[in-house]
N, C-alpha and C. Protein backbone atom coordinates (compact mmCIF):
# COMPACT_ATOMS: atom_id res chain seq x y z
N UNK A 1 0.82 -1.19 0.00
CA UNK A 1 0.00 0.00 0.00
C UNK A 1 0.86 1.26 0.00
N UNK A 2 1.75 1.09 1.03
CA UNK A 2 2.64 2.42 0.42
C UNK A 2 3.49 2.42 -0.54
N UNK A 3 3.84 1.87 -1.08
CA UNK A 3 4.26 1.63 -2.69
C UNK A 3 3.56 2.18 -3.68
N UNK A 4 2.09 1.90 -3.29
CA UNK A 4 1.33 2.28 -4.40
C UNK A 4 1.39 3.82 -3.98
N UNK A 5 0.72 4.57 -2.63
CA UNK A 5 0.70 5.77 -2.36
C UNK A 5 2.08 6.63 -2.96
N UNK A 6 3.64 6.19 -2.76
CA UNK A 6 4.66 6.81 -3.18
C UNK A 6 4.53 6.99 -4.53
N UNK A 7 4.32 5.75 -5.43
CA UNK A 7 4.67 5.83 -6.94
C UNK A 7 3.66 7.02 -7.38
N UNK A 8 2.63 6.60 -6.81
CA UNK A 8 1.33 7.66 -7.20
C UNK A 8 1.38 9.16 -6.99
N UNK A 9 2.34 9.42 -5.88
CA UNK A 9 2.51 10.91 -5.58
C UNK A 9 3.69 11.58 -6.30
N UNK A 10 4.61 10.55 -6.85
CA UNK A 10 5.90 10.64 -7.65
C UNK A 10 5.29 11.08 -9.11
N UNK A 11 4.70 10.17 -9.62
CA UNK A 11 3.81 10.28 -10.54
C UNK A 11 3.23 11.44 -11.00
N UNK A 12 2.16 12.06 -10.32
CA UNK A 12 1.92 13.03 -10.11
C UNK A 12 2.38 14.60 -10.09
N UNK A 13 3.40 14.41 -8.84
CA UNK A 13 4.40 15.70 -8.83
C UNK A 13 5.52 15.48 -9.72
N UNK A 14 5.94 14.70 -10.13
CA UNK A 14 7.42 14.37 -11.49
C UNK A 14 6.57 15.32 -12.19
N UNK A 15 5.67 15.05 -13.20
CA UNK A 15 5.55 15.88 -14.34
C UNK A 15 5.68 17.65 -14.22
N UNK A 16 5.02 18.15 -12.64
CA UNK A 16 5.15 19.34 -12.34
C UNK A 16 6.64 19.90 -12.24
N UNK A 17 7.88 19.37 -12.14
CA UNK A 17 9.27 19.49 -11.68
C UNK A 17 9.79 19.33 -13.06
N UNK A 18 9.41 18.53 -13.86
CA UNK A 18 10.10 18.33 -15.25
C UNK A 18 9.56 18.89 -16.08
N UNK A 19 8.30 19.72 -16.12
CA UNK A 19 7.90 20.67 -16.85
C UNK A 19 9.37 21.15 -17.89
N UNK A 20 9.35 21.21 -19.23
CA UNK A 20 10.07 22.06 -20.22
C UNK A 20 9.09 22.94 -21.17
N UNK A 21 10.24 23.40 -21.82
CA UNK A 21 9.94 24.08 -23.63
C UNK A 21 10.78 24.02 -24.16
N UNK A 22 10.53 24.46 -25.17
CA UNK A 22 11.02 24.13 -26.75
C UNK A 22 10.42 25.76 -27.47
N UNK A 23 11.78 26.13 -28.30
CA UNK A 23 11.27 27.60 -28.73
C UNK A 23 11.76 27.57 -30.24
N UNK A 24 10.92 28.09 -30.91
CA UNK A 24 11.01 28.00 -32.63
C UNK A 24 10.83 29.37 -32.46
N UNK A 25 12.23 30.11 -32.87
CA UNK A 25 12.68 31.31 -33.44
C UNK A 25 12.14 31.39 -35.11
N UNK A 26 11.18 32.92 -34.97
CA UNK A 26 10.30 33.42 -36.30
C UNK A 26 10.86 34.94 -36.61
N UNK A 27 11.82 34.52 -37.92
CA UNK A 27 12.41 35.96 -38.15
C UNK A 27 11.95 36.11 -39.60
N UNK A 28 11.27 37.11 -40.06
CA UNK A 28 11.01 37.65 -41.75
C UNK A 28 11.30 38.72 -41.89
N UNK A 29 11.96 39.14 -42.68
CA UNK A 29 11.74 40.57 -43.55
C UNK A 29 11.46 40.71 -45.06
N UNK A 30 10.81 41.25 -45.13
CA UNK A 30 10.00 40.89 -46.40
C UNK A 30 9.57 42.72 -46.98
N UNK A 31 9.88 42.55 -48.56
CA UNK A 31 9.05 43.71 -48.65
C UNK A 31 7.88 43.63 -49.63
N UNK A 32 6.62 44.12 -49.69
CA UNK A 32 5.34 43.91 -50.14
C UNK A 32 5.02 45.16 -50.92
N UNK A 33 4.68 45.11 -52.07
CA UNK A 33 3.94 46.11 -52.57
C UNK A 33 2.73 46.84 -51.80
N UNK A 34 2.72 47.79 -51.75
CA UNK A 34 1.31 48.86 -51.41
C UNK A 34 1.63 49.09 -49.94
N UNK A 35 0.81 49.76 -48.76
CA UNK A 35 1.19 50.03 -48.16
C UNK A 35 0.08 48.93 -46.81
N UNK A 36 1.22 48.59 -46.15
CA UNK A 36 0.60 47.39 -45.07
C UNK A 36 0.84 47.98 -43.92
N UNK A 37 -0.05 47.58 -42.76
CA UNK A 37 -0.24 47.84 -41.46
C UNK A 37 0.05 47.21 -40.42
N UNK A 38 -0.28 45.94 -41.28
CA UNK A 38 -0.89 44.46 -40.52
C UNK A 38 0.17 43.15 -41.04
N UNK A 39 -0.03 42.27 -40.11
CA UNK A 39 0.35 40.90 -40.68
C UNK A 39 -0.19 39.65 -39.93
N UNK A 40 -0.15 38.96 -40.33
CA UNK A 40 -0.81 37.74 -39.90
C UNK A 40 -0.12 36.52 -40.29
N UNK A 41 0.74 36.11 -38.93
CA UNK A 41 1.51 35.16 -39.06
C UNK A 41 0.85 33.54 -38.73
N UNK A 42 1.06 32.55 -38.94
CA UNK A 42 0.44 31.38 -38.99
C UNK A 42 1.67 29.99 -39.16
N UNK A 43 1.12 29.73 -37.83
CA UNK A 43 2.16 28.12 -38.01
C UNK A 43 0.97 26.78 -38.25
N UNK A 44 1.71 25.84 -39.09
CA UNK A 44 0.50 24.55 -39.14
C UNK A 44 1.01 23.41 -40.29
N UNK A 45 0.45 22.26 -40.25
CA UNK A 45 1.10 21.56 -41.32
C UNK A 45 0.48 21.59 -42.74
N UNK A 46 0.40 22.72 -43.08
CA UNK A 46 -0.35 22.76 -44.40
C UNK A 46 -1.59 22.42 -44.48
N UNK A 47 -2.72 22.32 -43.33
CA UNK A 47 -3.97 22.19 -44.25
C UNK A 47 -4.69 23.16 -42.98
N UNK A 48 -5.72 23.99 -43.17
CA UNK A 48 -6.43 25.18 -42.32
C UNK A 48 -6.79 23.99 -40.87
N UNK A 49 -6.52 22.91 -40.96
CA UNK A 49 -7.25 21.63 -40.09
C UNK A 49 -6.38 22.07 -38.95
N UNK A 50 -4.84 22.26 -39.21
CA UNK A 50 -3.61 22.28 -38.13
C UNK A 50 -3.15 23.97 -38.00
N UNK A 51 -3.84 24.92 -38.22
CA UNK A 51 -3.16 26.04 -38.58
C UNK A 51 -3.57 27.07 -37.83
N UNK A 52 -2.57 27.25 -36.44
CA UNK A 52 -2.44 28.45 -35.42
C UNK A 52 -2.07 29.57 -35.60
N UNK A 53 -2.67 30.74 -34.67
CA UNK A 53 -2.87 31.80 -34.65
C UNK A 53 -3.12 32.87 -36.17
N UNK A 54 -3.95 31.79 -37.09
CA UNK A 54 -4.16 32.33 -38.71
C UNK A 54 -5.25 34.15 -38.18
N UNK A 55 -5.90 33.84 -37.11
CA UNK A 55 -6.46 35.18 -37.33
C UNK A 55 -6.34 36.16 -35.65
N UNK A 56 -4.78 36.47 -35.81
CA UNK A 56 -4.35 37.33 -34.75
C UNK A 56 -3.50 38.35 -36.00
N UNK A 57 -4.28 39.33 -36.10
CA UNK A 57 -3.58 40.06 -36.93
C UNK A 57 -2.25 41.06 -35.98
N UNK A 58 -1.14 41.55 -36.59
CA UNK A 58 -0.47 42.25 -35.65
C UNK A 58 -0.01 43.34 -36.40
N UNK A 59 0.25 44.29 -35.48
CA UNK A 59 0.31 45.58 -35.33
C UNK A 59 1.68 46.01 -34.98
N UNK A 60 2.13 46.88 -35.16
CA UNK A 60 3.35 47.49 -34.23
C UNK A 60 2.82 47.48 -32.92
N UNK A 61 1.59 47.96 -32.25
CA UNK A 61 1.02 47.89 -31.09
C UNK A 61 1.46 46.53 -30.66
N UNK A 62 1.22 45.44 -30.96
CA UNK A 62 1.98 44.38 -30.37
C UNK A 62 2.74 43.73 -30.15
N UNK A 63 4.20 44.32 -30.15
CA UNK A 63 5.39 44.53 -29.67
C UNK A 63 5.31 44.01 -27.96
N UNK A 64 6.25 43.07 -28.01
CA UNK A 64 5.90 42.24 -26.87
C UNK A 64 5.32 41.84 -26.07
N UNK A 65 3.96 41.47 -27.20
CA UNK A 65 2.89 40.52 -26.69
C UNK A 65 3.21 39.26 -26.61
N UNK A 66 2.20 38.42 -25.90
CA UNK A 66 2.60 37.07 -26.23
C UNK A 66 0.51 36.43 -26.43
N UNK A 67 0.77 35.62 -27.21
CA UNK A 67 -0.93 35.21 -26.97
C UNK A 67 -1.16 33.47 -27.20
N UNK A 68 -1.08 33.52 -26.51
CA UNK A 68 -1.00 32.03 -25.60
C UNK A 68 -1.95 31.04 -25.93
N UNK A 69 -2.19 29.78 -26.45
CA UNK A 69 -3.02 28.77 -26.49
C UNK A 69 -3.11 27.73 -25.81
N UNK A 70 -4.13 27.59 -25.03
CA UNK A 70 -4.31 26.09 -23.79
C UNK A 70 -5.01 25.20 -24.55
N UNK A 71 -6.29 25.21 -25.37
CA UNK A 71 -6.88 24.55 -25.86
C UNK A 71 -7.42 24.62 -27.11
N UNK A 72 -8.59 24.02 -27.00
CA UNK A 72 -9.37 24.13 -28.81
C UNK A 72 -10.42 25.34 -28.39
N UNK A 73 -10.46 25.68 -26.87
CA UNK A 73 -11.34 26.88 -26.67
C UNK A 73 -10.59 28.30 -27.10
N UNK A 74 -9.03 28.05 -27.04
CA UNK A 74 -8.23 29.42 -27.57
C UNK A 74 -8.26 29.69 -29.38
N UNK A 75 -7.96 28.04 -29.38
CA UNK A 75 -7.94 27.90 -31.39
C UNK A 75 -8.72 26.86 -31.97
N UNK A 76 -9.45 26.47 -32.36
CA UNK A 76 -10.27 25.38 -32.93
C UNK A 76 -9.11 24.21 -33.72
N UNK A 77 -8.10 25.07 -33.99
CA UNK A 77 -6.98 23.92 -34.29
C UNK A 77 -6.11 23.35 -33.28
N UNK A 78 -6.14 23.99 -32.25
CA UNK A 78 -5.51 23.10 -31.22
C UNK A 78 -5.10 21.77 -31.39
N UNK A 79 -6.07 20.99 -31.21
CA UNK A 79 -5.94 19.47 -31.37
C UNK A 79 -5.56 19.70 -31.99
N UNK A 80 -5.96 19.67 -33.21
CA UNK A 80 -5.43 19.09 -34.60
C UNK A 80 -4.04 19.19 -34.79
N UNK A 81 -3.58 20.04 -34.36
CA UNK A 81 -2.09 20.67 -34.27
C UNK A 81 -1.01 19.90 -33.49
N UNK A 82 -1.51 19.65 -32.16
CA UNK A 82 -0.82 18.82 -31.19
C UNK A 82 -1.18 17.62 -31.32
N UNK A 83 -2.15 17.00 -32.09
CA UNK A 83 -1.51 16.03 -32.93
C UNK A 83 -0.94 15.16 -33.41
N UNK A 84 -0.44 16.36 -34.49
CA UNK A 84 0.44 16.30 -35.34
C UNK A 84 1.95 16.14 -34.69
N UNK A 85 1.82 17.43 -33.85
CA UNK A 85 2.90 17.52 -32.90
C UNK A 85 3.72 16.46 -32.38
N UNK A 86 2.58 15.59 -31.65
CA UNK A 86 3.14 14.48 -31.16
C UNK A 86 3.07 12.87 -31.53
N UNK A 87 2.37 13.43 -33.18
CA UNK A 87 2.67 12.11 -33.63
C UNK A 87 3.63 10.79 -34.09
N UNK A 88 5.01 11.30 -33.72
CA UNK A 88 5.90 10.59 -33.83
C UNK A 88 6.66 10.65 -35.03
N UNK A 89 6.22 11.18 -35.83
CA UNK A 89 7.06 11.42 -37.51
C UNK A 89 7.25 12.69 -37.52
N UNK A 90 8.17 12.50 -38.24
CA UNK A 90 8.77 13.96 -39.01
C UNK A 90 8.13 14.97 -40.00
N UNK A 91 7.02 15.84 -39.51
CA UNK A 91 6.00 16.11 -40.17
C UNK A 91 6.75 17.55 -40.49
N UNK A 92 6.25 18.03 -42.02
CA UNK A 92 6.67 19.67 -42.26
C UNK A 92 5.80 20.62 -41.76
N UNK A 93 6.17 21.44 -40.99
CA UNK A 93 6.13 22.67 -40.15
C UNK A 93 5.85 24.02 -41.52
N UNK A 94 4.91 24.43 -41.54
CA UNK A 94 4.31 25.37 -42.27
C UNK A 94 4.37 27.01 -41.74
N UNK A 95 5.04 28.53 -42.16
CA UNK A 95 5.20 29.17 -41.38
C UNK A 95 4.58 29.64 -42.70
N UNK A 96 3.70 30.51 -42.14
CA UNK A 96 2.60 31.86 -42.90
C UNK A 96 2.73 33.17 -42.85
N UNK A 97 3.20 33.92 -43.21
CA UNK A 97 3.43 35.58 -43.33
C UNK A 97 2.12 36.33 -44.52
N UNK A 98 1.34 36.61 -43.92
CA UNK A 98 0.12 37.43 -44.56
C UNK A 98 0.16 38.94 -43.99
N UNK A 99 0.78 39.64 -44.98
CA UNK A 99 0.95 41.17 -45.09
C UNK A 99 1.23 42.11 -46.22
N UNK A 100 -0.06 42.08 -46.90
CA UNK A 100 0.31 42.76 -48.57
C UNK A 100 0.12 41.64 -49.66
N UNK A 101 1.36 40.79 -49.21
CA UNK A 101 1.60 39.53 -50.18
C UNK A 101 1.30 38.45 -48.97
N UNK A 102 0.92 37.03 -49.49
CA UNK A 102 1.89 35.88 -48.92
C UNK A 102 2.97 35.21 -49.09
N UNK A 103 3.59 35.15 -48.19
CA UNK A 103 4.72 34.36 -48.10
C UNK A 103 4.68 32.65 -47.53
N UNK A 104 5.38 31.94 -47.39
CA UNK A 104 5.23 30.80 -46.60
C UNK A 104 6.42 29.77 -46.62
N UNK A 105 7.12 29.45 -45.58
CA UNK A 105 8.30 28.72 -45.20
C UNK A 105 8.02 27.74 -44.83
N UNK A 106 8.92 26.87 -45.06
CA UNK A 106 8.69 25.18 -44.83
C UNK A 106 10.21 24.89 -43.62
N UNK A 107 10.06 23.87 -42.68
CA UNK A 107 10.77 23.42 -42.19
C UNK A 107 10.76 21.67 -41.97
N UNK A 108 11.47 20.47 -41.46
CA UNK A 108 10.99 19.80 -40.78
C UNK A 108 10.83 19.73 -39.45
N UNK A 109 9.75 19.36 -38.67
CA UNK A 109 9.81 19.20 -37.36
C UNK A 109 11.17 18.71 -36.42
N UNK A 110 12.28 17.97 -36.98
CA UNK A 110 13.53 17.65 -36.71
C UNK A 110 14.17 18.87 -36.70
N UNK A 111 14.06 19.79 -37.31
CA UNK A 111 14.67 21.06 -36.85
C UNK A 111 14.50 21.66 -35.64
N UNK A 112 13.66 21.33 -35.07
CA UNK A 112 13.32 22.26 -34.13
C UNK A 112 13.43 21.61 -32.62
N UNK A 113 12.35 19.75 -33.34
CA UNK A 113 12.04 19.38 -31.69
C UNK A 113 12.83 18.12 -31.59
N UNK A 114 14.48 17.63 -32.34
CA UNK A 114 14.80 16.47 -32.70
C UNK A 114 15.49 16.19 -30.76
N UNK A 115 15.62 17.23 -30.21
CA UNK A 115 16.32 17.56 -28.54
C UNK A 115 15.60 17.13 -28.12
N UNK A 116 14.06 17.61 -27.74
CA UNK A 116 13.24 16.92 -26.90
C UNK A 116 12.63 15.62 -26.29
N UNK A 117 12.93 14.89 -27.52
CA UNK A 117 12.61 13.44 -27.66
C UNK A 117 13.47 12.02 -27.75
N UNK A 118 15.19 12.93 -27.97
CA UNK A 118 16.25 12.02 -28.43
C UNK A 118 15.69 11.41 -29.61
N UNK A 119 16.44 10.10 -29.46
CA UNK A 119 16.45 9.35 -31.10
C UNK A 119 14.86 8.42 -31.37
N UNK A 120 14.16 8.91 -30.32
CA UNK A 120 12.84 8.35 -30.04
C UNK A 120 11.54 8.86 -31.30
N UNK A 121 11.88 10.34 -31.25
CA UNK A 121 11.13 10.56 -32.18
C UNK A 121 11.62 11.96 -32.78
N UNK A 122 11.24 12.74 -34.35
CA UNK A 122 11.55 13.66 -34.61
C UNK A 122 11.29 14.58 -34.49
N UNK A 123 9.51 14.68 -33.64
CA UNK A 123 9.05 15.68 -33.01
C UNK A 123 8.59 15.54 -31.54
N UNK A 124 7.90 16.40 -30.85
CA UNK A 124 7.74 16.70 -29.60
C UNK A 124 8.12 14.72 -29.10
N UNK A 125 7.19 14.27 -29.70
CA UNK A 125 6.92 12.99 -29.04
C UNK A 125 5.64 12.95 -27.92
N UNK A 126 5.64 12.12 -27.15
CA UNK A 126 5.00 11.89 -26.46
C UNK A 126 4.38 12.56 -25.16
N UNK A 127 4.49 13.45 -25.70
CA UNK A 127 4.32 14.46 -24.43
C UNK A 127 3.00 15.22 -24.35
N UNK A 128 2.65 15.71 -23.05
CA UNK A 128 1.41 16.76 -23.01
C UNK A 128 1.71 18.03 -23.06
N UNK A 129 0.90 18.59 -24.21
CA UNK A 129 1.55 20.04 -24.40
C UNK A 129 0.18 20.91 -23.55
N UNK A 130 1.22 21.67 -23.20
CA UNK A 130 0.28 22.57 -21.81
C UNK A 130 -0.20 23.87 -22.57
N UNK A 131 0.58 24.41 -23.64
CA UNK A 131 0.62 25.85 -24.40
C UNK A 131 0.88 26.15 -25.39
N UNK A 132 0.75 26.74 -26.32
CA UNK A 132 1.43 26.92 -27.38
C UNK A 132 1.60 28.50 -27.39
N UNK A 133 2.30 29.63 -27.26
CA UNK A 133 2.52 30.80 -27.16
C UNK A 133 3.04 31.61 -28.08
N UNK A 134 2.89 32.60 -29.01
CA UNK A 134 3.30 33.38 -30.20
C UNK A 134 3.98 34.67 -29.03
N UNK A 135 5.04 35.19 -28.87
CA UNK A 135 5.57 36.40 -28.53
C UNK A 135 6.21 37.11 -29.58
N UNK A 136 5.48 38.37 -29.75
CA UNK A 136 6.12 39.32 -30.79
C UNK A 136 7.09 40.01 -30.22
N UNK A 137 8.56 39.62 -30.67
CA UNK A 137 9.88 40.46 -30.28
C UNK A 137 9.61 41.75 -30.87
N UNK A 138 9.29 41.73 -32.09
CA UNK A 138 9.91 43.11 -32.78
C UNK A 138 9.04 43.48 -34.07
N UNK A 139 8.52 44.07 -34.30
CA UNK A 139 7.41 44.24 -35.64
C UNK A 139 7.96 45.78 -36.29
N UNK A 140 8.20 46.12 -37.47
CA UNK A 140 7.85 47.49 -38.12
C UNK A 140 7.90 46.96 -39.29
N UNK A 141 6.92 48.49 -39.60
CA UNK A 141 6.34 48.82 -41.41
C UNK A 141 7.21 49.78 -41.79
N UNK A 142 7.72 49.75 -42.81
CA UNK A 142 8.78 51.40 -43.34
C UNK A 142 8.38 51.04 -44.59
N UNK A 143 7.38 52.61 -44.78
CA UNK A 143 6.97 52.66 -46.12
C UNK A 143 7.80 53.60 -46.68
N UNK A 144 8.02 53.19 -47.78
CA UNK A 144 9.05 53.84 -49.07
C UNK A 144 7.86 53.82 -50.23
N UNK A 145 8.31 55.23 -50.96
CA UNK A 145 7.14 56.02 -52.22
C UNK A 145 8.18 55.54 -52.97
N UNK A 146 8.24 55.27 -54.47
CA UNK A 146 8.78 55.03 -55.77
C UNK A 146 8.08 56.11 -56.40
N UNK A 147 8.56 57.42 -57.09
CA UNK A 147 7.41 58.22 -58.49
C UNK A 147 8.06 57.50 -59.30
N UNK A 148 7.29 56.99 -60.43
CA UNK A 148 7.39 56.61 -61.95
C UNK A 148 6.18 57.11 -63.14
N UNK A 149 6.60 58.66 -62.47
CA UNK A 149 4.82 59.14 -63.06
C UNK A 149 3.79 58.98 -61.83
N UNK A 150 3.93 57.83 -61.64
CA UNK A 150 2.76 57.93 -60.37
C UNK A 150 3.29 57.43 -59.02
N UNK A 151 2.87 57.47 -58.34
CA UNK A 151 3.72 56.86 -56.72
C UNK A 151 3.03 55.46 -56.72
N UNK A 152 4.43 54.33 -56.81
CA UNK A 152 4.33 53.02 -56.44
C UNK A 152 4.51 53.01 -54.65
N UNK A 153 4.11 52.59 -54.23
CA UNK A 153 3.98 52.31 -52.32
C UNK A 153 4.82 50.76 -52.08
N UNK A 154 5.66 51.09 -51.46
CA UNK A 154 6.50 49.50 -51.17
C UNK A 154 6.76 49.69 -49.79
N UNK A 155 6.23 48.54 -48.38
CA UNK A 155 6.15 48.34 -47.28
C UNK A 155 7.08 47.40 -47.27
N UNK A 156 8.28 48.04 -46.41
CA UNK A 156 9.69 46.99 -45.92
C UNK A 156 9.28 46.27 -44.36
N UNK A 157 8.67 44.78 -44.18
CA UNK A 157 8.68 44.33 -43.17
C UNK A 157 9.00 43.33 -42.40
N UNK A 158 9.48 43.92 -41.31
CA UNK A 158 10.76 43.30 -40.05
C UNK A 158 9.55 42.94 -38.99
N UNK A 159 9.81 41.52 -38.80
CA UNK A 159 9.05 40.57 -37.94
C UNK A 159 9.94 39.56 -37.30
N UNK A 160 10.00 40.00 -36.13
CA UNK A 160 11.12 38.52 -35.02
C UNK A 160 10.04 38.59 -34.01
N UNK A 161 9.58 37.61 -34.06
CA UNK A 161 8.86 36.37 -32.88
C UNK A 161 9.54 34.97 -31.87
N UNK A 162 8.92 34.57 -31.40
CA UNK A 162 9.21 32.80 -31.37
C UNK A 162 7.92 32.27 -30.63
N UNK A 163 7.94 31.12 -31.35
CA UNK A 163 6.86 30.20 -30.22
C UNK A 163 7.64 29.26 -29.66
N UNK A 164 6.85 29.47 -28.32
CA UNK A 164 7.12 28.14 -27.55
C UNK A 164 6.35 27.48 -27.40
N UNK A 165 6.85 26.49 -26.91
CA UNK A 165 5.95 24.94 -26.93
C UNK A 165 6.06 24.58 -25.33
N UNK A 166 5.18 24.58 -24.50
CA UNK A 166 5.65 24.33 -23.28
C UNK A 166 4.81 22.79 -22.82
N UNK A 167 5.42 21.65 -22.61
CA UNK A 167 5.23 20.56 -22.54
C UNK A 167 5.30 19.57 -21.28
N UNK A 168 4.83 18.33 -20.65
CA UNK A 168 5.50 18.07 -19.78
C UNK A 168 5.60 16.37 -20.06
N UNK A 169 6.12 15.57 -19.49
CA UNK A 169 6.84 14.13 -20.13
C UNK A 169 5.41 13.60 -19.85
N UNK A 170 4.95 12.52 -20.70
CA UNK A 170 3.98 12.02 -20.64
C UNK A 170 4.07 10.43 -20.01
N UNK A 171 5.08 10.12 -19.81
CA UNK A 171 5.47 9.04 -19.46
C UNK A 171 5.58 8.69 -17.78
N UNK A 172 6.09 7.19 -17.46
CA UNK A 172 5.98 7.32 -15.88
C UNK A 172 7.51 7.67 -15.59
N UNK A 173 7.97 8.46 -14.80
CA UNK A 173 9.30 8.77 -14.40
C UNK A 173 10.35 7.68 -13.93
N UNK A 174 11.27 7.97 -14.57
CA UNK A 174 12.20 6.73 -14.02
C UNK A 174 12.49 6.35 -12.84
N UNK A 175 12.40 7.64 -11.64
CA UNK A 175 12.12 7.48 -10.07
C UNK A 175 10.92 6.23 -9.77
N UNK A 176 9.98 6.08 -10.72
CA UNK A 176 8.74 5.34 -9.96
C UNK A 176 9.07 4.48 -10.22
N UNK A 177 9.98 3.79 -11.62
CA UNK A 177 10.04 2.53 -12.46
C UNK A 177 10.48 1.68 -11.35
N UNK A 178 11.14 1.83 -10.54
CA UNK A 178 12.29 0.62 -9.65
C UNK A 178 10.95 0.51 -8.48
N UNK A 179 10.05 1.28 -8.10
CA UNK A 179 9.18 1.24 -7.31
C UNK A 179 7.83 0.35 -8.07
N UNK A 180 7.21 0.28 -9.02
CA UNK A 180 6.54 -0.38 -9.94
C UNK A 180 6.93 -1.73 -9.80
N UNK A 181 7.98 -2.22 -10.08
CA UNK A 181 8.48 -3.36 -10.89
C UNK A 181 8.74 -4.31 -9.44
N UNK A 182 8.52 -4.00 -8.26
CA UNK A 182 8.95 -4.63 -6.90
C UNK A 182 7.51 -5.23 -6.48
């Protein structure tokens, strides 16, 4: 009986102590015809099913914000996203820049989360993800006029973010294993 009570409280409090993250650095500069305000950045695996924070438009005003996702009540893609996340393969990572033009960058998930999981898996793995968080480091618009007869409008824009991924081991801790197995 106290075997079971220890493993169970180990159990329990381990995941709170081993709490991590994982941070995917988002840098663009880009310049867009006409004159832009806004942008709307978006991470996901290519289909609208997996695709976060598509309608948080940003501003210079949001200069070190952060806007945070717990569930499918923050994004309707939630799930779908985490997932993907932790489905065990090496899935491509979709980055969205909507400002004037679109843009869109590809990565693999091994870029980012191949640490978290060791040689186990190429992304998060097995884990419970607690958050998913967008923080805007740094945002500006610098509009430049062209005359060619008439004024062409060209918006130069500088965007550094990162998301984190804040996760905790989904597994039973290796402290309980020698307590289990007795």
């Amino acid at each position: 009986m106290t075997k079971t009570i220890i493993a169970g409280l180990l159990f329990f409090i381990s995941p709170i102590v081993s709490a991590a993250e994982v941070t995917i650095p988002v840098d663009y500069n880009r310049s867009s015809m006409g004159i832009v305000s806004s942008l709307i950045f978006s991470i996901g695996y290519g289909s609208n099913e997996t695709t976060l924070f598509e309608t948080t438009p940003l501003r210079k005003a949001n200069k070190g914000k952060s806007y945070p996702l717990y569930s499918a009540e923050d994004d309707p893609q939630f799930t779908a996203f985490v997932a993907r996340l932790t489905d065990g393969r090496d899935d491509t990572l979709y980055f969205t820049y909507r400002g004037g033009a679109t843009f869109t960058e590809t990565a693999p998930e091994s870029d980012y989360f191949s640490k978290t999981s060791g040689p186990y898996s190429p992304d998060i793995g097995a884990q419970r993800i607690n958050s998913i968080t967008l923080t805007v480091d740094d945002l500006d618009f610098n509009l430049t006029v062209i005359w060619i007869g008439i004024p062409l409008f060209r918006t130069a824009i500088s965007f550094k973010a990162h998301v984190t991924i804040s996760y905790h081991p989904a597994y039973i801790p290796a402290v309980v294993s020698p307590l289990l197995s007795h």
